[in-house]
Structures are given as C-alpha cells and as structure tokens.
Protein backbone atom coordinates (compact mmCIF):
# COMPACT_ATOMS: atom_id res chain seq x y z
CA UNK A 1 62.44 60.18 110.68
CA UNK A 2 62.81 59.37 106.82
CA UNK A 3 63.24 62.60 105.00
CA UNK A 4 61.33 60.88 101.58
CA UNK A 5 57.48 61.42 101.21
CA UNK A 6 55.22 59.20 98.82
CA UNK A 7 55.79 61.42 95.72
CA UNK A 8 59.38 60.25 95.85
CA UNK A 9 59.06 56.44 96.02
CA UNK A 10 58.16 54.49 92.94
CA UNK A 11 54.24 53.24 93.17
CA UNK A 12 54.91 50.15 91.46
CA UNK A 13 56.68 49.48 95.58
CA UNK A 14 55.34 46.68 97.54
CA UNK A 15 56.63 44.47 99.67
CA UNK A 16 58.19 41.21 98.02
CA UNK A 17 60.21 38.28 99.49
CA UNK A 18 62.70 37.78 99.00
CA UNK A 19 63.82 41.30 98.98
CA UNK A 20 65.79 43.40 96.41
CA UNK A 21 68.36 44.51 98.23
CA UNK A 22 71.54 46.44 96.64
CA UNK A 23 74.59 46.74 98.62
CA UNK A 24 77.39 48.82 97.43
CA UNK A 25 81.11 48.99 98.01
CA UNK A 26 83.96 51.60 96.77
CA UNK A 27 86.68 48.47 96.00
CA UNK A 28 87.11 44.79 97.61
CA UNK A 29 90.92 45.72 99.10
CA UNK A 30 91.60 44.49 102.66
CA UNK A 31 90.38 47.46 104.46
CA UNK A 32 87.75 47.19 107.63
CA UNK A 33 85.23 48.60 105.90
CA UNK A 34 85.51 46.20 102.70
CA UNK A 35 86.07 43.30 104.77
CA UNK A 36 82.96 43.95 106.53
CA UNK A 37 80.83 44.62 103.45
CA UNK A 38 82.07 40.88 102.46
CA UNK A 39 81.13 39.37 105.35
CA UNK A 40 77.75 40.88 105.48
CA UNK A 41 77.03 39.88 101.59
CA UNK A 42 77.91 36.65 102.22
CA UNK A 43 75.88 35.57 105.08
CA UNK A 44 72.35 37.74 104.12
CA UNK A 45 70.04 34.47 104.28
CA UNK A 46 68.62 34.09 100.18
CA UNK A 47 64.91 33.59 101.14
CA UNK A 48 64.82 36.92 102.73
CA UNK A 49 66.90 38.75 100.24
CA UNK A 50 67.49 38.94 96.96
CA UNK A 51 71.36 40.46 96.48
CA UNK A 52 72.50 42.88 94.02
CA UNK A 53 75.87 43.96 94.18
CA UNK A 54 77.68 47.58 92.90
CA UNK A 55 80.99 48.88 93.37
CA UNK A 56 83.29 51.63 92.13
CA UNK A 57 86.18 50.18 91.56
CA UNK A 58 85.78 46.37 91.36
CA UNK A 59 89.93 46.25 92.72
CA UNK A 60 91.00 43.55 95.45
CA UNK A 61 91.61 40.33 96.71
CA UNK A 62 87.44 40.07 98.04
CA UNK A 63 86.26 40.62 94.23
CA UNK A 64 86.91 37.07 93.43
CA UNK A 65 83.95 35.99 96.19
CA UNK A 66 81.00 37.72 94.32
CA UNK A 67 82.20 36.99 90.37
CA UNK A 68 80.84 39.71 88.02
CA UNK A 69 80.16 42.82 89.57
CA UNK A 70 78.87 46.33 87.84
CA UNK A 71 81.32 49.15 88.31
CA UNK A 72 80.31 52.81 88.75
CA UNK A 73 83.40 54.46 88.78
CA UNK A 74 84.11 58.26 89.29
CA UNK A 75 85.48 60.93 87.37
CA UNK A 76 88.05 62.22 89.09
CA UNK A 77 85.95 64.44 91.42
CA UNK A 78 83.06 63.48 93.12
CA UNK A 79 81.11 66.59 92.33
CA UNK A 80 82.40 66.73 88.32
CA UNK A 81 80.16 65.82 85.59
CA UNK A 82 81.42 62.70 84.81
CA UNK A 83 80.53 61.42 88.65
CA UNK A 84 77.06 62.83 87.64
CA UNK A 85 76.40 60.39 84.53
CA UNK A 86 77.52 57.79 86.29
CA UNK A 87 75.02 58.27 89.09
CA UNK A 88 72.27 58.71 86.33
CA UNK A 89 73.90 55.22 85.34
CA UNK A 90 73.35 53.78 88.45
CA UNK A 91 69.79 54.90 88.61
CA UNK A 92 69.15 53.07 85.78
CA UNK A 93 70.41 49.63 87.24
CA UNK A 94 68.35 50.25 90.44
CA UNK A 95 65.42 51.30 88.48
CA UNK A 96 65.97 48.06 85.58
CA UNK A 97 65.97 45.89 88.94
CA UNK A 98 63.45 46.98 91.04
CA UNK A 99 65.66 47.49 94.26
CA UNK A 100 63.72 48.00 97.35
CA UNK A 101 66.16 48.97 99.72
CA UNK A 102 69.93 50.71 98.50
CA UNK A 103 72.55 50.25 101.24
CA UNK A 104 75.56 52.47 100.54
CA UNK A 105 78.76 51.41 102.66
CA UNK A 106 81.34 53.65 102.97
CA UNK A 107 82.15 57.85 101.94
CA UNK A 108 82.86 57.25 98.47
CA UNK A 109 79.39 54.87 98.25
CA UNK A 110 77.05 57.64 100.45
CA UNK A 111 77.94 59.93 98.12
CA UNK A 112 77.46 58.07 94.54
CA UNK A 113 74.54 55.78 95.69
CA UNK A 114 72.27 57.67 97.91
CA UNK A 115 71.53 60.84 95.51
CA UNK A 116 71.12 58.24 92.27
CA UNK A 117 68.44 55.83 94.67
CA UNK A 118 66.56 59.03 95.29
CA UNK A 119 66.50 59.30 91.54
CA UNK A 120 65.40 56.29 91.27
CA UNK A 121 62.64 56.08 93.57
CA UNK A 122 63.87 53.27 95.74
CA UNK A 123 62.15 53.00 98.60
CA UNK A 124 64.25 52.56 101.78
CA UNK A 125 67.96 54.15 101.11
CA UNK A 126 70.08 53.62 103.75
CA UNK A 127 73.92 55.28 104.34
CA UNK A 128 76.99 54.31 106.33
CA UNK A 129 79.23 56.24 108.52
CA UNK A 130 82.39 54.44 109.85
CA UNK A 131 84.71 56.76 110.44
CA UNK A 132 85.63 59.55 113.61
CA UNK A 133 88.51 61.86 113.00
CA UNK A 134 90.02 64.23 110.52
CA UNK A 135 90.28 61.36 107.68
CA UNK A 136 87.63 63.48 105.43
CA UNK A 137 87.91 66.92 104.39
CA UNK A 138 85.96 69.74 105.35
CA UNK A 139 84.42 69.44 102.01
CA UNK A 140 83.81 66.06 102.01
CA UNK A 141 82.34 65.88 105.45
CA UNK A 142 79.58 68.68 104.59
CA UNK A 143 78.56 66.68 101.54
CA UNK A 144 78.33 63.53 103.66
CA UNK A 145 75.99 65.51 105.81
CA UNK A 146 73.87 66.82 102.86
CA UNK A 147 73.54 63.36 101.71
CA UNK A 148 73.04 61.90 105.06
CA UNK A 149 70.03 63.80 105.37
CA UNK A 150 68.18 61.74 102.03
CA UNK A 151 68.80 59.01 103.64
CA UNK A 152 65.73 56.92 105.73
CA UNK A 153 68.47 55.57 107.52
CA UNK A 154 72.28 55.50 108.61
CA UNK A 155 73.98 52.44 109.53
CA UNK A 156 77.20 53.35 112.78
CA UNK A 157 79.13 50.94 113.77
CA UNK A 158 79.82 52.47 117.03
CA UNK A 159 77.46 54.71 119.36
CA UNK A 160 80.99 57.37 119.04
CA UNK A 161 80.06 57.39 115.33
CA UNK A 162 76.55 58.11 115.50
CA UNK A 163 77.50 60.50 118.29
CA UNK A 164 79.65 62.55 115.64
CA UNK A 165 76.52 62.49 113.55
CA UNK A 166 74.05 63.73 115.66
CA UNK A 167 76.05 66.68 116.73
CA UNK A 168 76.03 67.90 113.09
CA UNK A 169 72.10 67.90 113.00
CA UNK A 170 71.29 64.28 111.57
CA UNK A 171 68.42 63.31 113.39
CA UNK A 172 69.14 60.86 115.86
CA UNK A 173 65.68 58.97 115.05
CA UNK A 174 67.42 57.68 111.44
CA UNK A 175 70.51 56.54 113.29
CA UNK A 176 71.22 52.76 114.46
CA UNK A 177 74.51 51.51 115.57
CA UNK A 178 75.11 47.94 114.16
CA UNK A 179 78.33 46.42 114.95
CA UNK A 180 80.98 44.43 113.39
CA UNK A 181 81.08 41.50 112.36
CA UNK A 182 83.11 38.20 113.34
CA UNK A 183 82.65 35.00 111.02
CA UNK A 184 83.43 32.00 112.90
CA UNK A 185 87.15 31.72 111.36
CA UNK A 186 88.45 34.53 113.70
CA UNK A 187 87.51 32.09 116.47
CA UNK A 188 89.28 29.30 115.69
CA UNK A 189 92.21 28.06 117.01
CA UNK A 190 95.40 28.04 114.64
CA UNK A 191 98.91 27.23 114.27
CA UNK A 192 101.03 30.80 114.49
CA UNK A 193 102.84 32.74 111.70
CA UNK A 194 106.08 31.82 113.96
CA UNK A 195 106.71 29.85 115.74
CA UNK A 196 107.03 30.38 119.96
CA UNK A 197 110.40 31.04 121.33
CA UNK A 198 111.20 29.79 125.25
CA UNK A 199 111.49 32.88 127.54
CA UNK A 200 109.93 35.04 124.66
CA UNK A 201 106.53 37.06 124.91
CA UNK A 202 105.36 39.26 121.66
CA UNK A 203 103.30 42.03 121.32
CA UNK A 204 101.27 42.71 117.93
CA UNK A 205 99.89 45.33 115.61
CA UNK A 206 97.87 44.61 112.80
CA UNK A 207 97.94 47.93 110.49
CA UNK A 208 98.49 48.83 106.65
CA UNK A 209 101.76 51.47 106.16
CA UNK A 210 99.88 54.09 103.99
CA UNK A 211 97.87 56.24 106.84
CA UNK A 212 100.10 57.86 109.46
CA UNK A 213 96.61 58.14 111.78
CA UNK A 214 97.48 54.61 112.46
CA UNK A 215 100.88 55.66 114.59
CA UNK A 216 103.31 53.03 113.66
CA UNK A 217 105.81 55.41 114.86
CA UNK A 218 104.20 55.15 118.14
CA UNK A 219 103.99 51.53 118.32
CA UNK A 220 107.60 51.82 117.71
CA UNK A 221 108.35 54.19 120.48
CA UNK A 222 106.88 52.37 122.48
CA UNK A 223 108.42 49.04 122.00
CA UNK A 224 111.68 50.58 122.93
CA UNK A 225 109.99 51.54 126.63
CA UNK A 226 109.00 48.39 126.70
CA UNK A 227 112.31 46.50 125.89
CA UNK A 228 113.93 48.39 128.31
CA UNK A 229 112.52 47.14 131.19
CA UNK A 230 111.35 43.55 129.35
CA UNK A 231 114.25 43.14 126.97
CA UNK A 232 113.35 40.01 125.98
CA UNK A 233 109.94 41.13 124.22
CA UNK A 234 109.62 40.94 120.11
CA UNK A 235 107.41 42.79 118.57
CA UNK A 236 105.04 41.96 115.45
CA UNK A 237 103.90 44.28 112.79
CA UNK A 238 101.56 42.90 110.14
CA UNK A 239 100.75 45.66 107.03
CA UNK A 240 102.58 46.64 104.59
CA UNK A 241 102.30 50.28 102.46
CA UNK A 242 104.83 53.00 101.70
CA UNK A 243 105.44 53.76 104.85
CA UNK A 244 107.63 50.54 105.33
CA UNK A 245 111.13 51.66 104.47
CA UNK A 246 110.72 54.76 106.99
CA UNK A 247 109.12 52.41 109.44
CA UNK A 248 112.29 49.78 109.22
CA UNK A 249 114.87 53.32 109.24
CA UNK A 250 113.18 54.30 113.01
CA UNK A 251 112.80 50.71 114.22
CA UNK A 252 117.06 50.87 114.04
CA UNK A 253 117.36 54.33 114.75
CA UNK A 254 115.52 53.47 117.99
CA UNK A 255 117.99 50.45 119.00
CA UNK A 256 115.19 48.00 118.41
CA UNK A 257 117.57 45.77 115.94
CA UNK A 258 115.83 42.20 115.24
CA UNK A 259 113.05 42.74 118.03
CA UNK A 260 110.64 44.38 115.50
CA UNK A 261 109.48 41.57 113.13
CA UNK A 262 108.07 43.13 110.14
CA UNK A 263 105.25 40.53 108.67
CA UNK A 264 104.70 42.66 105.46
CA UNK A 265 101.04 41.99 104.38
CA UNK A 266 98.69 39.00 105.42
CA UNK A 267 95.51 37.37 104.84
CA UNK A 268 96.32 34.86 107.42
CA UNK A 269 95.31 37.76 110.48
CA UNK A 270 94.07 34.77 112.65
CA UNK A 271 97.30 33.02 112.53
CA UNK A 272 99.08 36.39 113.24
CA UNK A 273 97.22 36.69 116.31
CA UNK A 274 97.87 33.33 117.12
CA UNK A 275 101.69 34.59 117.92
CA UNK A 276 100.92 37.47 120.05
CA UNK A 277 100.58 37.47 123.71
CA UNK A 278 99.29 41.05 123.72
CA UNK A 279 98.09 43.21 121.25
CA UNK A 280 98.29 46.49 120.78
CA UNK A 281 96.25 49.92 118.93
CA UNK A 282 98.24 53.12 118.52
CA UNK A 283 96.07 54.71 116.16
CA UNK A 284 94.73 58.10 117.20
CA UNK A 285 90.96 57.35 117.02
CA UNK A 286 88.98 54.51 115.75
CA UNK A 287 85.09 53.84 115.62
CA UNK A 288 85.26 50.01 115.95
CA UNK A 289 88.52 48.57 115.21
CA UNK A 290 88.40 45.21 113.23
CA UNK A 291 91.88 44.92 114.83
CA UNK A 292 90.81 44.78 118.32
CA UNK A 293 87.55 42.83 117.80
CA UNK A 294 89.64 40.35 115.99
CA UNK A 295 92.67 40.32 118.75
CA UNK A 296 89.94 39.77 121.40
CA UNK A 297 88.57 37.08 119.57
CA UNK A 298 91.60 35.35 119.85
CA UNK A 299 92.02 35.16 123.23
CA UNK A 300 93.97 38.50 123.95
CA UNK A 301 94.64 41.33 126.12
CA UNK A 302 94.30 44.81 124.21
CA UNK A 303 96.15 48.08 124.79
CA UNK A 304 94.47 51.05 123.03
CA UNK A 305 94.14 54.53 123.26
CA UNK A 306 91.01 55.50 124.66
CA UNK A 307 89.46 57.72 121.63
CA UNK A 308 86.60 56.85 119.48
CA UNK A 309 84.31 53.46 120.00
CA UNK A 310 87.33 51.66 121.61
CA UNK A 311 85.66 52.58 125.00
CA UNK A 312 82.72 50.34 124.07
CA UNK A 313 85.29 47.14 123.30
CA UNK A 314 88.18 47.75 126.38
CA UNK A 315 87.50 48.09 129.27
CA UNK A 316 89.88 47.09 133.04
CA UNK A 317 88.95 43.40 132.67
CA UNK A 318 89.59 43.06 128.65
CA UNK A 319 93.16 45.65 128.59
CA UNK A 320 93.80 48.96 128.91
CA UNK A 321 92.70 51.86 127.83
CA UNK A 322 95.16 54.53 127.56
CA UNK A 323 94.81 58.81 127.88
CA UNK A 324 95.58 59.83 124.00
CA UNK A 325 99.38 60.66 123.27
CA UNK A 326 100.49 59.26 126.65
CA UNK A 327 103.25 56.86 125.73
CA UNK A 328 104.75 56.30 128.90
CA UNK A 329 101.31 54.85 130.18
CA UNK A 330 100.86 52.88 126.81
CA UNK A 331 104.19 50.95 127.97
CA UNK A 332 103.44 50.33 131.35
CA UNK A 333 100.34 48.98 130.64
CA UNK A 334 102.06 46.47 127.65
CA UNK A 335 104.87 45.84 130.59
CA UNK A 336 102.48 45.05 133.29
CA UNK A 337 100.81 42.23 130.82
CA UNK A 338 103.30 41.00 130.27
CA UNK A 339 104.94 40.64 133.67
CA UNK A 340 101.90 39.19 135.09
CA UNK A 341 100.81 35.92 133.01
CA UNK A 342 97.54 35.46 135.27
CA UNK A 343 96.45 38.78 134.53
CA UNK A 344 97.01 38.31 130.84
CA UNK A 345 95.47 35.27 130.53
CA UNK A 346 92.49 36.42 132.83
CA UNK A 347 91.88 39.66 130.76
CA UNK A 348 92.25 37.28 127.54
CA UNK A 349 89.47 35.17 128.21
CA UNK A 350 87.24 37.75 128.86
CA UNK A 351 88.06 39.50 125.76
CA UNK A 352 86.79 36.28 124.00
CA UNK A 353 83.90 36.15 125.69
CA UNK A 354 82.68 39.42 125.14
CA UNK A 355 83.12 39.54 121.49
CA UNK A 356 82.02 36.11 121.03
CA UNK A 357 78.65 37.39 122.74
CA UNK A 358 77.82 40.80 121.22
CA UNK A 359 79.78 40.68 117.50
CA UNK A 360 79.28 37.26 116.61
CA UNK A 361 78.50 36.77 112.68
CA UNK A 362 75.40 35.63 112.79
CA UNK A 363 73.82 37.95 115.59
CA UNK A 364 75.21 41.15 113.44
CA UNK A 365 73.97 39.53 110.39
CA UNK A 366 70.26 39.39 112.12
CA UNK A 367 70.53 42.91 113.37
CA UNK A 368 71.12 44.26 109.63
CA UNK A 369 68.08 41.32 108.41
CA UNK A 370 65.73 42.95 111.04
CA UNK A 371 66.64 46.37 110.15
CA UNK A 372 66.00 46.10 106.61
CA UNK A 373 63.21 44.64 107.26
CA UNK A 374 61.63 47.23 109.57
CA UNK A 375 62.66 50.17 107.53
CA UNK A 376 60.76 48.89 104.53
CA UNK A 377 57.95 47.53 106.07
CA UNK A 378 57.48 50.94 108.03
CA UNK A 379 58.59 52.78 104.65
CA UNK A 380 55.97 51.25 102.61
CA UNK A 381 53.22 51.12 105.17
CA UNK A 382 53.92 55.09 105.64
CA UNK A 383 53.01 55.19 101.62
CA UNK A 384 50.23 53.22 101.73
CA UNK A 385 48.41 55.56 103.72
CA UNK A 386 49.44 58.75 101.92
C-alpha cells in the first residue's frame, strides 16, 4: 500500500499520455545495474511515455546513448548539506516538468530521488533494490529502508531481493519483482574473442577486479582442481580493476601458467561467451546475475553458487548449483561438463530456452509499461476520490 495521501500529490495530477516519466541513474559505467537502466530507457515505447532522464554522475561509456543529461551530484555524504540542495535542485526539475511517475534505480538514486519527488509532489515514486549481501553499510541499509517506505512502489529484480525487503518491514503489497532484461544482441550468434583450439574446452567468468564479493580468487582455485584432472582446460576471465596484478600473482602461484587467459575489459560480452563451453559464478551472493542470464543466453551450462536469486535462473537441467564455499563440489561439477559433451550441450539449450522465454527484452520492457501504468492509474484514481 502507497504510504502518500492526497495532500502530498500535486492537484494539478491527471492522467496524460504519453506519460512523464523520470528515470534516474547514479553513472552510465558498465555495471548490471547501469546496463539495465540503458536497456530499459531505450526500449520504453514514446506514445506511452514521455522520458526524462537524471543522473549523478553523468560518467561512462552508456552516457553517449541519451546525449545531454542533468547531473545531481552529491556532496561527499549523502546525508551532508550539500546532498540536501541538490535534492531541493532536483525537485525543482521534477516540479518545472510535470513528472508523473519518478523511478529511482539503484542505492545512490533511492536515496537522492525518492525524498526530493516527495517534495515535489509527484505522484507515483517508485524505488529499486538490486542488491542481497553485505555490499551496503549498516547505515546505508537503514536509510534505504526509511526511504523505501515513501515509496508507492519498489521495483526487485529477484523474489530473494524482495524477500530481504520484506523481512525488514517493507510491506510486501508495494513490492514487485521485475526481471532483467535481454535485448536481442545477447542472442545472437557471433564469432569468438579467440579463436577454438582442437582438444581444448574453456570455462568463463565475466567479472570487474574492484569487488572481492565477486571471488576471483575462487574461480582461480578452482581452475587448478579442475586442470588437474582435465589438464587440457583454459580458462577465461573478462574484467579488469585493481585487483588484476594480485589476480595474475595467484593465477602463477597456483601453477596455472598460460591456462588463465586474462581478457582485461570488454564490451564485446557476447563474443566472450561465444568462446566458453561453460561458464562459471563464484561470487558469494547475487540477486539476478546479468552474467548468468547472459551466459544462458548463449547457449551455456552455468556453475554458480547457490545464494541469492541464482536459484530462480539454475536449476539440474540448466547447471549446477553449488552449497556456498564448497570448492571441491564447484570443480566437479565444471569437470563433469566438461567430460560429458551431451550433457553440456543438453543443459545449454535449455539454458537458452528459458531465458529466451521469461527475460526477453521486450516482455521485461512490458512488465515495467504495465506497472507504471497501474501504479498511476490506481494512484490518481485513489486521489480523485479523496
């Protein structure tokens, strides 16, 4: 239930079409969440809505797809005074452009956009949460919460994100799980970053180097299990971050020599793929990996750990899913793939098929249309009878 009541929402609010909608990002860098923010902004159909776009820090390689885009940075802190006028700055543009609904996408976004489209009366404001784990601080996860709760709606993109949610108290009426998103590109069939070798199978991380959550030092650990009992495996890892150096030091300090191919940082994720014959998650917890939807989506087997939304991707006919921390069962499972070329063919095509039916772009796209959609509708009908 919306937490808003008809003294809050501007009375000048009616329905319009196409819609004002504001979407707002922290940067445009390669991460999940940005990627999926340009996706979505792309592909919103014009005759229902009308896009405005915001950002913190208009940094990274998606800026160039949306032109000129306002900035709201920070202050430093996001609870000094200098975040403060620059939420009062951003309820200004909301109010100057008579946004309807405010869709904030990520921490940094709740946090700036939410309080400032309560200031300015928007009607439907809508928050994202993304994210399972320890990645926010005690701090930060409280004011999440607090904001959370101005919200008419939040927008998980797993069921174990909105699960984290409504254990803190946020009404599970104002949650909706909406998936990613995979535009048609991820699909397509492309010539790989290297080329194959006879007699040699890879296996495949995709991962930036600046977040030791994602457990490159795993992956590493266990490719060596693995080349011991298939020594003829390679073993791909696209990303790059300050965590490189160390990364290349325990690669050789585990006897791995030229079998670890470090692919530094790529745009070209689809052609990656296109060299793998498994692929592999050792991150701790994720809500919905980009990594594996995108892996599935071309055609392969996944080995995860079983934390977070990867449950709702993986299952026995798609990969593995793996007990958290257990190594030795990580490597049996990569072994047993690729050992058994039926099986890993087999659990490929299913992992295309399932993605290709439930995170498709255009049915995602529709699921966020519809939503927006019914939350103002219901929003502004609500008013109309106060």
């Amino acid at each position: 239930m919306a937490t808003s009541d008809a003294a809050s929402i501007n009375p000048k609010s009616r329905v319009k079409s196409p819609v004002d909608l504001f979407l707002m990002t922290n940067t445009f860098e390669t991460g999940g969440s940005e990627r999926q923010f340009s996706v979505l902004a792309q592909n919103l159909q014009p005759e229902q809505f009308h896009l405005h776009i915001g950002c913190i820090r208009r940094s990274g390689p998606f800026a160039d797809l949306f032109g000129p885009v306002p900035e709201f940075r920070l202050g430093g802190s996001l609870f000094g005074w200098k975040s403060l006028l620059t939420r009062l700055r951003l309820r200004r543009h909301l109010a100057s452009n008579d946004i309807q609904i405010a869709h904030a996408f990520d921490f940094y976004t709740n946090l700036t956009l939410v309080p400032a489209a309560r200031l300015a009366r928007v009607p439907v404001v809508i928050g994202s949460h993304r994210q399972i784990g320890d990645l926010l601080t005690p701090r930060q996860f409280r004011a999440q919460a607090a904001v959370f709760r101005w919200c008419d709606a939040v927008i998980c993109n797993s069921h174990a994100a909105a699960e984290t949610l409504a254990e803190t108290g946020i009404s599970r009426e104002k949650l909706f799980v909406v998936g990613n998103a995979l535009p048609a590109e991820v699909f397509a069939k492309v010539s790989p970053v290297l080329p194959p070798k006879p007699g040699v199978l890879r296996v495949g991380m995709v991962a930036r180097m600046n977040a030791g959550y994602k457990n490159h030092s795993g992956f590493l650990r266990i490719a060596a299990r693995v080349r011991q009992q298939v020594p003829t495996t390679e073993f791909l890892l696209a990303g790059d971050g300050p965590l490189r150096q160390d990364l290349e030091r325990e690669a050789r300090d585990l006897g791995l020599g030229n079998a670890v191919i470090f692919l530094g940082d790529r745009r070209d994720i689809t052609a990656v793929h296109a060299a793998m014959d498994v692929a592999v998650l050792t991150s701790d917890s994720e809500s919905l990996s980009n990594v594996i939807l995108e892996a599935m989506a071309a055609g392969l087997p996944v080995v995860a750990y079983q934390g977070g939304g990867n449950p709702e991707l993986i299952d026995e006919q798609r990969g593995a899913l793996i007990a958290a921390g257990d190594e030795n069962s990580f490597a049996d499972a990569v072994v047993r793939l690729l050992t058994q070329a039926q099986l890993r063919e087999h659990m490929g095509r299913n992992a295309r098929q399932f993605v290709e039916q439930n995170f498709a772009l255009e049915q995602v796209r529709d699921r966020y249309q519809e939503l927006y959609t019914t939350l103002l509708e219901k929003k502004l009908r609500r008013l109309s009878k106060a």
